[in-house]
PDB file of N, CA and C in Angstrom:
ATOM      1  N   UNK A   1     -67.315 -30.025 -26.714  1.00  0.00           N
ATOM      2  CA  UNK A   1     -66.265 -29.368 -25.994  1.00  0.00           C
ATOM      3  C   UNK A   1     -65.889 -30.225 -24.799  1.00  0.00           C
ATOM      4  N   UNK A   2     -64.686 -30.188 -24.727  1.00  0.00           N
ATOM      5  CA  UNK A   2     -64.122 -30.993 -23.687  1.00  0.00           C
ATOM      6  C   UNK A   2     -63.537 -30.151 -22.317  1.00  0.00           C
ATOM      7  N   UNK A   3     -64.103 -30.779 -21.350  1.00  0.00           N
ATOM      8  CA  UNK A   3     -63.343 -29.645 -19.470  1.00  0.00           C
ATOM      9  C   UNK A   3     -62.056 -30.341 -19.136  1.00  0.00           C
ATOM     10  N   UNK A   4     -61.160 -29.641 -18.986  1.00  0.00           N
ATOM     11  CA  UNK A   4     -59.995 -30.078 -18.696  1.00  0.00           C
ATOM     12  C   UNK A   4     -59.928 -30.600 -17.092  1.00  0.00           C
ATOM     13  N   UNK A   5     -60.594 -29.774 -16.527  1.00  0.00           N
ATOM     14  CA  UNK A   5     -60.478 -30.362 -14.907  1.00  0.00           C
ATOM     15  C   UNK A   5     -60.301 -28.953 -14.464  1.00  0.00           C
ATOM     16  N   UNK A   6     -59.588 -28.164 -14.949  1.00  0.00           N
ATOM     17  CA  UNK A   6     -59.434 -26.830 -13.892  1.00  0.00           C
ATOM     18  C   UNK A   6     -60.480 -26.046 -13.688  1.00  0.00           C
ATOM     19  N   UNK A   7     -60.106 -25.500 -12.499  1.00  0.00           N
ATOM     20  CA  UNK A   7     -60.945 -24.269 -12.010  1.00  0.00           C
ATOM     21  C   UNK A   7     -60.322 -23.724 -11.526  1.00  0.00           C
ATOM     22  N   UNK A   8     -61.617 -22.181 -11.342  1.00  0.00           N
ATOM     23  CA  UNK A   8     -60.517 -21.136 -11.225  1.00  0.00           C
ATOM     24  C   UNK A   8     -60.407 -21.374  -9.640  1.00  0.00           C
ATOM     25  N   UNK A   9     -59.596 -20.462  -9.087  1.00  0.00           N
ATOM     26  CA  UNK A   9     -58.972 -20.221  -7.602  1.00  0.00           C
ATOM     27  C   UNK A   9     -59.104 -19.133  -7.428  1.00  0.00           C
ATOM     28  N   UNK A  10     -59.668 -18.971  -6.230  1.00  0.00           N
ATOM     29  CA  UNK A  10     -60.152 -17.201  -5.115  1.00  0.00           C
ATOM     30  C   UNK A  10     -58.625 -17.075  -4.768  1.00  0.00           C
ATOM     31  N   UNK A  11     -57.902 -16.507  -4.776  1.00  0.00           N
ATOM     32  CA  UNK A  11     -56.922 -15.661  -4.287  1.00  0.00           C
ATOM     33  C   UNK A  11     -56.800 -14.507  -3.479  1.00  0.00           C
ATOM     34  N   UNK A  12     -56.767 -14.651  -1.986  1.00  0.00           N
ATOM     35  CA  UNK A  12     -56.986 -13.763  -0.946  1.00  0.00           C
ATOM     36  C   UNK A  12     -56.068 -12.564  -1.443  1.00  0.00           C
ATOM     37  N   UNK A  13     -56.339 -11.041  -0.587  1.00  0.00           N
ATOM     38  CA  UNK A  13     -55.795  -9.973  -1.217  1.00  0.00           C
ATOM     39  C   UNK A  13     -54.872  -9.560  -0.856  1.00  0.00           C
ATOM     40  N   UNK A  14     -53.775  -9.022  -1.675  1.00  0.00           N
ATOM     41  CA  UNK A  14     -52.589  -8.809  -1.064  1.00  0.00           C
ATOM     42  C   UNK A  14     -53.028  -7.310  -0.857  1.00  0.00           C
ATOM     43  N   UNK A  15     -51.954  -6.639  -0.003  1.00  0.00           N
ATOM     44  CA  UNK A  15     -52.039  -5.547   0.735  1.00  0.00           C
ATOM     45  C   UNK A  15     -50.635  -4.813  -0.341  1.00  0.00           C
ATOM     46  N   UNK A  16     -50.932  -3.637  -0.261  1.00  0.00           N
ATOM     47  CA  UNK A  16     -49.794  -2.454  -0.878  1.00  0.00           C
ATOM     48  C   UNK A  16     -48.692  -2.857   0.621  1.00  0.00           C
ATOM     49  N   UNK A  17     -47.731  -2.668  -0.224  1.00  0.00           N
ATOM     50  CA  UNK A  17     -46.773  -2.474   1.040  1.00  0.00           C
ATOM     51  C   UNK A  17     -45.530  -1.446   0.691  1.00  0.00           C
ATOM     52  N   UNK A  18     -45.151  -0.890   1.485  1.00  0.00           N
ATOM     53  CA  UNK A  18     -44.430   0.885   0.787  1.00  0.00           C
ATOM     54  C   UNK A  18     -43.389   0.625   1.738  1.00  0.00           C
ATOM     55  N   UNK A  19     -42.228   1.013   1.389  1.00  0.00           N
ATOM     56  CA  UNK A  19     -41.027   1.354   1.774  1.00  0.00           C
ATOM     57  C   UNK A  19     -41.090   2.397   3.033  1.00  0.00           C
ATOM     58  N   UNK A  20     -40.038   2.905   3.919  1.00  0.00           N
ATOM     59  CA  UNK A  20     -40.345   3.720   4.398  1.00  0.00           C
ATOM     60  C   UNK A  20     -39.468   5.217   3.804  1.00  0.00           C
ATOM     61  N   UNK A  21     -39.968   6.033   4.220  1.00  0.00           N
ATOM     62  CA  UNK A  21     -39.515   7.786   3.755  1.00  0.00           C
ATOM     63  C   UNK A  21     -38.079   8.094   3.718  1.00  0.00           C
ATOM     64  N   UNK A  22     -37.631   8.211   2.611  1.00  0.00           N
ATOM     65  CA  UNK A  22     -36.754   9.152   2.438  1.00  0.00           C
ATOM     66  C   UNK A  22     -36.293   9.743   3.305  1.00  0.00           C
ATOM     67  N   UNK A  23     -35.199  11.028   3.645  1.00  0.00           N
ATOM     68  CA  UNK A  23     -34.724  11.558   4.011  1.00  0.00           C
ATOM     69  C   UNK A  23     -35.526  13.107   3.253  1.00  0.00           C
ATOM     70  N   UNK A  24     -35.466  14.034   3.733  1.00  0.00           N
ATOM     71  CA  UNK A  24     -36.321  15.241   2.514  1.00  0.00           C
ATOM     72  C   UNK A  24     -34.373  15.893   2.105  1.00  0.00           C
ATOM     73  N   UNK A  25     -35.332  15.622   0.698  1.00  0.00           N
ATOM     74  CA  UNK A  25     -33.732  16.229  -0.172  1.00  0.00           C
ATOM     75  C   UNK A  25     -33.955  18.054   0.182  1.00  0.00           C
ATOM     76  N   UNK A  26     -33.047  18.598  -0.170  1.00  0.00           N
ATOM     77  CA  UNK A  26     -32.718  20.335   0.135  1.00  0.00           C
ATOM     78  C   UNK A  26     -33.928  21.041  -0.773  1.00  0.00           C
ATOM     79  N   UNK A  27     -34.207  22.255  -0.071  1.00  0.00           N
ATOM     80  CA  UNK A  27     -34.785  23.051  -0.006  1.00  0.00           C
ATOM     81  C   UNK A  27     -35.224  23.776  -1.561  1.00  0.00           C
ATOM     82  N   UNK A  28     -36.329  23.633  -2.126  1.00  0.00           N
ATOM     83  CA  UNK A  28     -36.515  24.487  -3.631  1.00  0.00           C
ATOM     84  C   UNK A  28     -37.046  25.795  -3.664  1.00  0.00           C
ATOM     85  N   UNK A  29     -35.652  26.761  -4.347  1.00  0.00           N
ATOM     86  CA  UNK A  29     -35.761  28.083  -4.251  1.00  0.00           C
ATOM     87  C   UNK A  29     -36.681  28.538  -4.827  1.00  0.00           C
ATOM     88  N   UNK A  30     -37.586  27.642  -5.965  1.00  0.00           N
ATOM     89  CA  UNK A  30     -38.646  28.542  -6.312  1.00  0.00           C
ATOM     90  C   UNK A  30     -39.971  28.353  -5.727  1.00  0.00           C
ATOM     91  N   UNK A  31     -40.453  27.269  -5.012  1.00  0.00           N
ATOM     92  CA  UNK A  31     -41.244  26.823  -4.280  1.00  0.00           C
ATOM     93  C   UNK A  31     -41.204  27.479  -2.351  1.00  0.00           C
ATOM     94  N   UNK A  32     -40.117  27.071  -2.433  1.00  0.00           N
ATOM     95  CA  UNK A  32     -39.897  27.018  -0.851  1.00  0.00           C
ATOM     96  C   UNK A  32     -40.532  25.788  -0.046  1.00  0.00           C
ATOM     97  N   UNK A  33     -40.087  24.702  -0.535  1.00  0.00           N
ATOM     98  CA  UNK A  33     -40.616  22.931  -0.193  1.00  0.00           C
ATOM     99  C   UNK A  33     -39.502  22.882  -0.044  1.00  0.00           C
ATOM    100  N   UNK A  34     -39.027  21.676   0.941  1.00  0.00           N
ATOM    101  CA  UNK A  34     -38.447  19.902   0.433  1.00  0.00           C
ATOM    102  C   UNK A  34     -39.257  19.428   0.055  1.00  0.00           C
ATOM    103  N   UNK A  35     -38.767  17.931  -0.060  1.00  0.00           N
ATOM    104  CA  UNK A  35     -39.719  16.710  -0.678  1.00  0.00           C
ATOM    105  C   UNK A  35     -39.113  15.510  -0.036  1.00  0.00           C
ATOM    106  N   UNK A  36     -39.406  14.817   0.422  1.00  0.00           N
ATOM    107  CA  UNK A  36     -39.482  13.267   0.433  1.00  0.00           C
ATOM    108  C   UNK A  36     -40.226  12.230   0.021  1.00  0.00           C
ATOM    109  N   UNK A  37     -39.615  10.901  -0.208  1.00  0.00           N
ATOM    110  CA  UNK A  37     -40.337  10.030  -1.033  1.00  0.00           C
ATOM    111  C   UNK A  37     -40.280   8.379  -0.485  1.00  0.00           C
ATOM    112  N   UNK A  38     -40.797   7.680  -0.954  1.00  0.00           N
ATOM    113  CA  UNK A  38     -41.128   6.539  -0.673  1.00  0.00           C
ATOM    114  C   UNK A  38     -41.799   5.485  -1.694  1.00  0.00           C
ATOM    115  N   UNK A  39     -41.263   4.272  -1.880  1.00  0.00           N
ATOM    116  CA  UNK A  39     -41.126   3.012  -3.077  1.00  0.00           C
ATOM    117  C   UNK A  39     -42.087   2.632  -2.592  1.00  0.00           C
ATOM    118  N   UNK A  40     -43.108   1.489  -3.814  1.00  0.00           N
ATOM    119  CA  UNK A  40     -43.854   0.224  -3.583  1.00  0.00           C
ATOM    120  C   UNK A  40     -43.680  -0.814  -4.252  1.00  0.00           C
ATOM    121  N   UNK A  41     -42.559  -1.253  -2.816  1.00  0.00           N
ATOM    122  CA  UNK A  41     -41.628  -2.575  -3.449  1.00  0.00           C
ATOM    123  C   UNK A  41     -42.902  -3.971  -3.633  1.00  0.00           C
ATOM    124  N   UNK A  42     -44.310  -3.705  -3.114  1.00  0.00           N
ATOM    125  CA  UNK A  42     -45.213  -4.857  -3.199  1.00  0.00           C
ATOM    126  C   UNK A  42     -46.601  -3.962  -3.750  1.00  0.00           C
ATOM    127  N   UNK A  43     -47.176  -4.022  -5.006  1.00  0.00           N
ATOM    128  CA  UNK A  43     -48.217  -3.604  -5.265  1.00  0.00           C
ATOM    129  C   UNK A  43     -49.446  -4.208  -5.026  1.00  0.00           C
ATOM    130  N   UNK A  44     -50.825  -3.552  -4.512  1.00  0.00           N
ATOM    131  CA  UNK A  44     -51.690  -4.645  -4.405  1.00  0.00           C
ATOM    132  C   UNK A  44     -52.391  -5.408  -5.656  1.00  0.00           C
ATOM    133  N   UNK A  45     -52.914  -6.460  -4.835  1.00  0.00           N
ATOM    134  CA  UNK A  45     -53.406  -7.361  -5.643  1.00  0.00           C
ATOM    135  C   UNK A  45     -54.505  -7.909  -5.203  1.00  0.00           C
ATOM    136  N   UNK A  46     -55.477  -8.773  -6.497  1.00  0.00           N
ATOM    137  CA  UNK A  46     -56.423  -8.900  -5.645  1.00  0.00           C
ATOM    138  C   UNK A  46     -57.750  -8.241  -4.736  1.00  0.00           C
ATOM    139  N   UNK A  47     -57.577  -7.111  -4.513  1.00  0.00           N
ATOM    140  CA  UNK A  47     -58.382  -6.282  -3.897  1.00  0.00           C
ATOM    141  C   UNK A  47     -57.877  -5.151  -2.132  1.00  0.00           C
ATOM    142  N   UNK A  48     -56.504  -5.727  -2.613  1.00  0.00           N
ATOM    143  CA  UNK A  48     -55.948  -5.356  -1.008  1.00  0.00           C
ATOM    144  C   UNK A  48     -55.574  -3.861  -1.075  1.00  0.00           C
ATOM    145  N   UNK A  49     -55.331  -3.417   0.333  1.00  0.00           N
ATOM    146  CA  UNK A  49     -55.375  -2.382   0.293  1.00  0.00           C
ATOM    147  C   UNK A  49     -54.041  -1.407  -0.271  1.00  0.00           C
ATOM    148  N   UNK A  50     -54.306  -0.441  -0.737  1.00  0.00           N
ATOM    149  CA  UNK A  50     -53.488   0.604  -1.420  1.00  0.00           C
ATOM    150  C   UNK A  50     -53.386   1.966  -0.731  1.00  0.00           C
ATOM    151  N   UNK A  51     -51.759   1.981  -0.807  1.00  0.00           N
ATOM    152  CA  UNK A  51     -51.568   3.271   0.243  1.00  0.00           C
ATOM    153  C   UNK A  51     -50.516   4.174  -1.035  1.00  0.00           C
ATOM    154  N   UNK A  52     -51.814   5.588  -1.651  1.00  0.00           N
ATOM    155  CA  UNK A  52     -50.986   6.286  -2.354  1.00  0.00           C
ATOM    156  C   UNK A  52     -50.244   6.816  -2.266  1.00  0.00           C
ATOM    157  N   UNK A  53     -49.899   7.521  -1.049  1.00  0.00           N
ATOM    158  CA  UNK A  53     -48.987   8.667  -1.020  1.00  0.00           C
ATOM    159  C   UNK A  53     -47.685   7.988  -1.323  1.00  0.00           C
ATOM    160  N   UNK A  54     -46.737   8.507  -2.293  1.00  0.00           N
ATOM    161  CA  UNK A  54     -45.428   8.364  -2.127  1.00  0.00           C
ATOM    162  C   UNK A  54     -44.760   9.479  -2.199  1.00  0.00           C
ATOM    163  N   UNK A  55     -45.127  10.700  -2.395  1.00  0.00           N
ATOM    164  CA  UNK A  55     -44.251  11.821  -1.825  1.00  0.00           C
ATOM    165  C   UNK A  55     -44.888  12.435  -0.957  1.00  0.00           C
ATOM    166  N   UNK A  56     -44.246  13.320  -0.041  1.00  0.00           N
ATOM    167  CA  UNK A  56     -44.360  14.247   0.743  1.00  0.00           C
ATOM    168  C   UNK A  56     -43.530  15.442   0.629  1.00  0.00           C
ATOM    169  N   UNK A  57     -44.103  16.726   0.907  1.00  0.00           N
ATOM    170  CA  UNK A  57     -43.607  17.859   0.968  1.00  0.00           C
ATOM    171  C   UNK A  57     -43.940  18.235   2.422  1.00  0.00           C
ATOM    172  N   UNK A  58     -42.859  19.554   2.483  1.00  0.00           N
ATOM    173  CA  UNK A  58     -42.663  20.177   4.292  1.00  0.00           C
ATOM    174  C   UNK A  58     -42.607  21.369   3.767  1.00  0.00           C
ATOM    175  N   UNK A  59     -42.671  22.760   4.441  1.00  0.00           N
ATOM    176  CA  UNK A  59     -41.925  23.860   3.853  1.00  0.00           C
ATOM    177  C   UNK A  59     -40.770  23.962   5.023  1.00  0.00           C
ATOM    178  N   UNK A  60     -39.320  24.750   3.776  1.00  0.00           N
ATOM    179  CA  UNK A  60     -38.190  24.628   3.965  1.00  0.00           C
ATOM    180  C   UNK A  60     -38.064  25.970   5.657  1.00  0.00           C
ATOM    181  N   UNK A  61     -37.234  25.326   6.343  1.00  0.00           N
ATOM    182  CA  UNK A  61     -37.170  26.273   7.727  1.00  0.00           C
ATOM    183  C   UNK A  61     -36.632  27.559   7.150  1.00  0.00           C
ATOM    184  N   UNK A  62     -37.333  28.677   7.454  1.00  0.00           N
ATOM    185  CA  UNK A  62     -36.831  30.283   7.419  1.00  0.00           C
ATOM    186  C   UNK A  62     -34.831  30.347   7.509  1.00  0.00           C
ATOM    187  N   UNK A  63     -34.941  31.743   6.893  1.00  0.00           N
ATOM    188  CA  UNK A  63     -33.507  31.817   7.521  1.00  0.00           C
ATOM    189  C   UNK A  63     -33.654  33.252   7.221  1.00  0.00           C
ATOM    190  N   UNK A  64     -33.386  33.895   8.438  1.00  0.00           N
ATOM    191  CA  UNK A  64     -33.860  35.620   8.824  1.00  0.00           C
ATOM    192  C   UNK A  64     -32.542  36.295   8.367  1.00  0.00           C
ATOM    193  N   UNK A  65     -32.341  37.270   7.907  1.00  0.00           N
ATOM    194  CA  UNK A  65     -31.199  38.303   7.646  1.00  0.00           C
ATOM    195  C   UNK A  65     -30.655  38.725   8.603  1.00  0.00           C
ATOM    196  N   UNK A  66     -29.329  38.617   8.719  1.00  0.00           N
ATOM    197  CA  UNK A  66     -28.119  38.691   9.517  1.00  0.00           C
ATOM    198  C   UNK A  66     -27.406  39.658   8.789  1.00  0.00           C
ATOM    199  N   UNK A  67     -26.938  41.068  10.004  1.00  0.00           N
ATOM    200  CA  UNK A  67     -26.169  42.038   9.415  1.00  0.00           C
ATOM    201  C   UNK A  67     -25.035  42.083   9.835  1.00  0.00           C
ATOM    202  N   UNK A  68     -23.619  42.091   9.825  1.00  0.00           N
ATOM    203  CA  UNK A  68     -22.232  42.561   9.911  1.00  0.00           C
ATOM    204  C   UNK A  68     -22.969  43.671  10.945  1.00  0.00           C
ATOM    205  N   UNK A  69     -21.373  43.847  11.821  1.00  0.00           N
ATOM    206  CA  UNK A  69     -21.493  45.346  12.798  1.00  0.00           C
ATOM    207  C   UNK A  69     -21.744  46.745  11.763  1.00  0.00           C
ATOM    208  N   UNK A  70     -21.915  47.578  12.279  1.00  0.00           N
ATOM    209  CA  UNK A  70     -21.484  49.354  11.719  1.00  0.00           C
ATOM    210  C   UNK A  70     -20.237  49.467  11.173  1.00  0.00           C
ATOM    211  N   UNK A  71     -19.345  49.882  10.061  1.00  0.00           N
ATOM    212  CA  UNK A  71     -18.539  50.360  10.201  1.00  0.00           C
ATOM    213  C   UNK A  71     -18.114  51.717  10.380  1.00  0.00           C
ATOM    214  N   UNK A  72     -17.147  52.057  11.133  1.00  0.00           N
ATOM    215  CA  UNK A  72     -16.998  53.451  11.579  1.00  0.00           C
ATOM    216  C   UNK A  72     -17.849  54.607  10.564  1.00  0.00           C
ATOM    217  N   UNK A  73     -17.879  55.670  11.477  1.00  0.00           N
ATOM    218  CA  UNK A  73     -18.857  56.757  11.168  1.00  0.00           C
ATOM    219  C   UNK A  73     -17.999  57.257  10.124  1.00  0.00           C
ATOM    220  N   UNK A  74     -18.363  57.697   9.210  1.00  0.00           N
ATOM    221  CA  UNK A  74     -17.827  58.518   8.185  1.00  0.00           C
ATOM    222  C   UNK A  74     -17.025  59.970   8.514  1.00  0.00           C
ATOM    223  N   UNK A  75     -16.316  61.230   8.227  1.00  0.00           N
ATOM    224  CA  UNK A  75     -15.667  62.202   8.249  1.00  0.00           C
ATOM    225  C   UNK A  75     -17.312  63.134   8.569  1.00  0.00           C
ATOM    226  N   UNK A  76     -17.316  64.099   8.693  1.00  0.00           N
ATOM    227  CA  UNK A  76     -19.058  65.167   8.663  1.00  0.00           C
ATOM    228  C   UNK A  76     -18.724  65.724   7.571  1.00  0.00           C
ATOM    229  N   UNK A  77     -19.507  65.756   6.677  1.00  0.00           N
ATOM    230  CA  UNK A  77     -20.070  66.562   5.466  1.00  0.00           C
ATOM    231  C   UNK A  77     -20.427  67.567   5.008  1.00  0.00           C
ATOM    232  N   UNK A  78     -19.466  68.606   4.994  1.00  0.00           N
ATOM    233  CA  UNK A  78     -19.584  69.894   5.279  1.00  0.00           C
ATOM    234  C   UNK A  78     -20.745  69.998   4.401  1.00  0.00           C
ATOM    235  N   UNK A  79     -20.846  69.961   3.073  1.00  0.00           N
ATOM    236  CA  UNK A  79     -22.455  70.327   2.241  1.00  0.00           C
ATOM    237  C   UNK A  79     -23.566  70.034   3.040  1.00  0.00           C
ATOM    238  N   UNK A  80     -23.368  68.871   3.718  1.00  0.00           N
ATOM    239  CA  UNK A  80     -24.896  68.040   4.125  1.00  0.00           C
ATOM    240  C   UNK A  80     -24.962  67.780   5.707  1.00  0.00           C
ATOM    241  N   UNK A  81     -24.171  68.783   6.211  1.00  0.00           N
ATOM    242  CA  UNK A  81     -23.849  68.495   7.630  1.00  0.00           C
ATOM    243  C   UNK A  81     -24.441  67.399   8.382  1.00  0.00           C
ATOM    244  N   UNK A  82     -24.062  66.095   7.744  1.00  0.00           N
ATOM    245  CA  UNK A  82     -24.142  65.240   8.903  1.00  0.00           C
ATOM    246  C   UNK A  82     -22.873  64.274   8.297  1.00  0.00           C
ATOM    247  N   UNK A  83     -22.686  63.062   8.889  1.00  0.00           N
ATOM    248  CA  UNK A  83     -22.170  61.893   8.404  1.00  0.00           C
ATOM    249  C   UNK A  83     -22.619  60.476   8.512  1.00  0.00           C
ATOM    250  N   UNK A  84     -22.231  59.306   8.025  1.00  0.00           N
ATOM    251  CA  UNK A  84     -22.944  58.422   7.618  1.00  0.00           C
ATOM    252  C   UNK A  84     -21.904  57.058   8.265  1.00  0.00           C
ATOM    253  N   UNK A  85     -23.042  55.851   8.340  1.00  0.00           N
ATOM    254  CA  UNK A  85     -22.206  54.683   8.462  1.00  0.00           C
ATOM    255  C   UNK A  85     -22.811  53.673   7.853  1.00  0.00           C
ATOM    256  N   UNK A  86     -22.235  52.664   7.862  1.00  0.00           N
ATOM    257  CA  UNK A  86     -22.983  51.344   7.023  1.00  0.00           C
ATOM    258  C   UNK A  86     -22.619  50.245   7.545  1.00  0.00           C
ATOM    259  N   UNK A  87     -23.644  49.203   7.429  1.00  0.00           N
ATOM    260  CA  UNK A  87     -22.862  47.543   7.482  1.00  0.00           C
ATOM    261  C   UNK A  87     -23.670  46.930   6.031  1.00  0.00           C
ATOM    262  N   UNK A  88     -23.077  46.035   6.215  1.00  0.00           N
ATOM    263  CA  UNK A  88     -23.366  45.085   4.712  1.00  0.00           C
ATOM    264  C   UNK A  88     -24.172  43.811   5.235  1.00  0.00           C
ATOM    265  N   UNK A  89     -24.515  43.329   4.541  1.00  0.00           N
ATOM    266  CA  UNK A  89     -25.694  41.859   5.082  1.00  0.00           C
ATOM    267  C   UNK A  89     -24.719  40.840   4.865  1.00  0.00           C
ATOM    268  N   UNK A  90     -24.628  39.768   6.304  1.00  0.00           N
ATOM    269  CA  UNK A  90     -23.977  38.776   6.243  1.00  0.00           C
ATOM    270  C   UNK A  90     -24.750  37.572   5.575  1.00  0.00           C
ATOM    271  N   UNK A  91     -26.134  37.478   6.284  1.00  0.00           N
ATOM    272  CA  UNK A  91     -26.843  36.053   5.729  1.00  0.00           C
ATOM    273  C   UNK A  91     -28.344  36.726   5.053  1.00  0.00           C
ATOM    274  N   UNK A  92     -28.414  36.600   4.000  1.00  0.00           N
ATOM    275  CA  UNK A  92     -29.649  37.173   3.430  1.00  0.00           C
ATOM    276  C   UNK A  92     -30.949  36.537   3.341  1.00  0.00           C
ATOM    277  N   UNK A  93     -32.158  36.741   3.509  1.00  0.00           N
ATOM    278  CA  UNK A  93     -33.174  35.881   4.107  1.00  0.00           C
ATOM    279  C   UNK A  93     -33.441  34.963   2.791  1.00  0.00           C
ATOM    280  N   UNK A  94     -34.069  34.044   3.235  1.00  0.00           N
ATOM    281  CA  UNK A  94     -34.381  32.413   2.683  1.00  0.00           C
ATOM    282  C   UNK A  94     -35.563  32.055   3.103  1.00  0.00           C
ATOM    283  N   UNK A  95     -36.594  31.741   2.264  1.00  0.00           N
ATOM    284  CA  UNK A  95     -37.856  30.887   2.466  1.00  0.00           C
ATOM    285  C   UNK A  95     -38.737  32.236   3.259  1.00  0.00           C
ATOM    286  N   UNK A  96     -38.853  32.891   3.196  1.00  0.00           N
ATOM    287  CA  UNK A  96     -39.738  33.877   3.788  1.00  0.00           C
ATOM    288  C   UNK A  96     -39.293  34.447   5.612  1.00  0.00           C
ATOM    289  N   UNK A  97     -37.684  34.329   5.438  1.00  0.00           N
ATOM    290  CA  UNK A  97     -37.123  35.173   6.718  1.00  0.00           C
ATOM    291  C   UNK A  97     -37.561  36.420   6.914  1.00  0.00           C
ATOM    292  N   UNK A  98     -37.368  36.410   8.236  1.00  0.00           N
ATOM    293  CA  UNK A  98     -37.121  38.306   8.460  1.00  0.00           C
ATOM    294  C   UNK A  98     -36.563  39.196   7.650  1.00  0.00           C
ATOM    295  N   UNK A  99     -36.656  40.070   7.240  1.00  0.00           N
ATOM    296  CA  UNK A  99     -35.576  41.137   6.235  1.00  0.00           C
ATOM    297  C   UNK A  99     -34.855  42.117   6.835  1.00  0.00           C
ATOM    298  N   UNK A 100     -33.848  42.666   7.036  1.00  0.00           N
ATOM    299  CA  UNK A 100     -33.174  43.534   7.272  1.00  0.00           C
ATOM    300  C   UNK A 100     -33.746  44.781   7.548  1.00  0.00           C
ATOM    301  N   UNK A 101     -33.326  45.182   8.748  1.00  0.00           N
ATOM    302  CA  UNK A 101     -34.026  46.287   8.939  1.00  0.00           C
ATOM    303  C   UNK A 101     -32.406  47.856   7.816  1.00  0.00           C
ATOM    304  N   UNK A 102     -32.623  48.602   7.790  1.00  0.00           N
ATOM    305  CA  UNK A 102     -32.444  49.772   7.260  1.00  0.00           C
ATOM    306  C   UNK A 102     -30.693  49.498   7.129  1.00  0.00           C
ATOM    307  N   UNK A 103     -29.992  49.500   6.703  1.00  0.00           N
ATOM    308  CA  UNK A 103     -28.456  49.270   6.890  1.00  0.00           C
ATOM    309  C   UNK A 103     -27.419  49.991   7.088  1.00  0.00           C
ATOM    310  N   UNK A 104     -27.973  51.164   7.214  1.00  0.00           N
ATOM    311  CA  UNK A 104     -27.164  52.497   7.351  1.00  0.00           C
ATOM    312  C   UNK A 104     -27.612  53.323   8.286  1.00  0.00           C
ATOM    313  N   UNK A 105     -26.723  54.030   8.523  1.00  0.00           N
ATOM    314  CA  UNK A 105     -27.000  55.061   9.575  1.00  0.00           C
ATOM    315  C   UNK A 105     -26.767  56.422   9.085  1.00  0.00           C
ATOM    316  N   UNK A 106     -27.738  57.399   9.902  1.00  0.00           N
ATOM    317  CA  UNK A 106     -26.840  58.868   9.495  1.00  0.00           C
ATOM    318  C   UNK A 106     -27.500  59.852  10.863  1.00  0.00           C
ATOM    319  N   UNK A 107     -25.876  60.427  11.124  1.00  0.00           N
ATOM    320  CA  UNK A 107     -26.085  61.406  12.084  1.00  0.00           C
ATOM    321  C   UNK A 107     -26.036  63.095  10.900  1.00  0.00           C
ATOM    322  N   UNK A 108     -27.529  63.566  12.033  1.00  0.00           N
ATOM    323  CA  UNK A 108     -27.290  64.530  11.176  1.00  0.00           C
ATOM    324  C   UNK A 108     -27.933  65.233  12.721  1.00  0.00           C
ATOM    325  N   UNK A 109     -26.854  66.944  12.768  1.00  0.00           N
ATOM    326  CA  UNK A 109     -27.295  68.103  13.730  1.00  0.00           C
ATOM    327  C   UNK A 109     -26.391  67.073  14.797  1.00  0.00           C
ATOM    328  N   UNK A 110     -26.285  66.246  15.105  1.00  0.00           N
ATOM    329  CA  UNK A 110     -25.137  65.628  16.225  1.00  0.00           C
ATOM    330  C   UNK A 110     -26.069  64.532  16.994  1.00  0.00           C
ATOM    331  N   UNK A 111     -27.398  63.914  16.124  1.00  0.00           N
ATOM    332  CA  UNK A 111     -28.169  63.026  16.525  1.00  0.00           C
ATOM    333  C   UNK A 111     -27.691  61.625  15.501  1.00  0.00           C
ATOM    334  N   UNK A 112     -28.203  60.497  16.126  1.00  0.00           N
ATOM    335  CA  UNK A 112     -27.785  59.572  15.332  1.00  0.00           C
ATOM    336  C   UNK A 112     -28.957  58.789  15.317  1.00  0.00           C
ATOM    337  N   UNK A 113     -29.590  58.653  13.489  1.00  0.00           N
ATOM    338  CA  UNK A 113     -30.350  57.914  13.240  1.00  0.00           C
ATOM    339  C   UNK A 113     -29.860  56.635  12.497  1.00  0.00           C
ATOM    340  N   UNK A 114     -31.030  55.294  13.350  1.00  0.00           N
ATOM    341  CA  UNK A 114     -30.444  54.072  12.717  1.00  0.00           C
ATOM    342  C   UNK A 114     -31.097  53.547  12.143  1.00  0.00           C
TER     343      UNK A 114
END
């Protein structure tokens, strides 16, 4: 057998090197996360060091229930002697908001419950 002359070569270690983060894309309604992410435009080699994370999650900011005013009191009810009012929900809760408290009203005997 014949040696050609070569040998091998130590090759110092390259290091992982990662992009930096994303922006976090919008909010997932069935989770209640974003996510952001991040590339590894240089993989290691060699023995260098490796940095796994390339995603990240946050949870998405609340958004509490928002009601419209009262609208006017209703006529009184001769059967049920009282009358009634209502508002409707402007912003409905998101990601584990506050919830609406009761949305209606009713005066009954000349008291007004809210």
């Amino acid at each position: 057998m014949v040696s050609c002359g070569l040998s091998r070569c130590r090759c110092d270690p390259v290091n992982c090197v990662v992009s930096g983060w994303s922006t976090y894309g919008s909010c997932d309604t069935s989770t209640g996360l974003k996510t952001r992410r991040r590339g590894i435009p240089q993989k290691d080699t060699y023995g260098g060091f490796y940095s796994p994370e390339t995603t990240n999650t946050e949870p998405c900011e609340t958004v509490d229930c928002v009601t419209n005013d009262f609208v006017p009191w209703s006529a009184w009810d001769a059967i049920t002697g009282s009358k009634t009012r209502s508002r409707t929900v402007r912003v409905f809760i998101v990601y584990g908001g506050c919830t609406c408290l009761d949305s209606s009203g009713i005066a009954t005997g000349g008291t007004i419950v809210n």
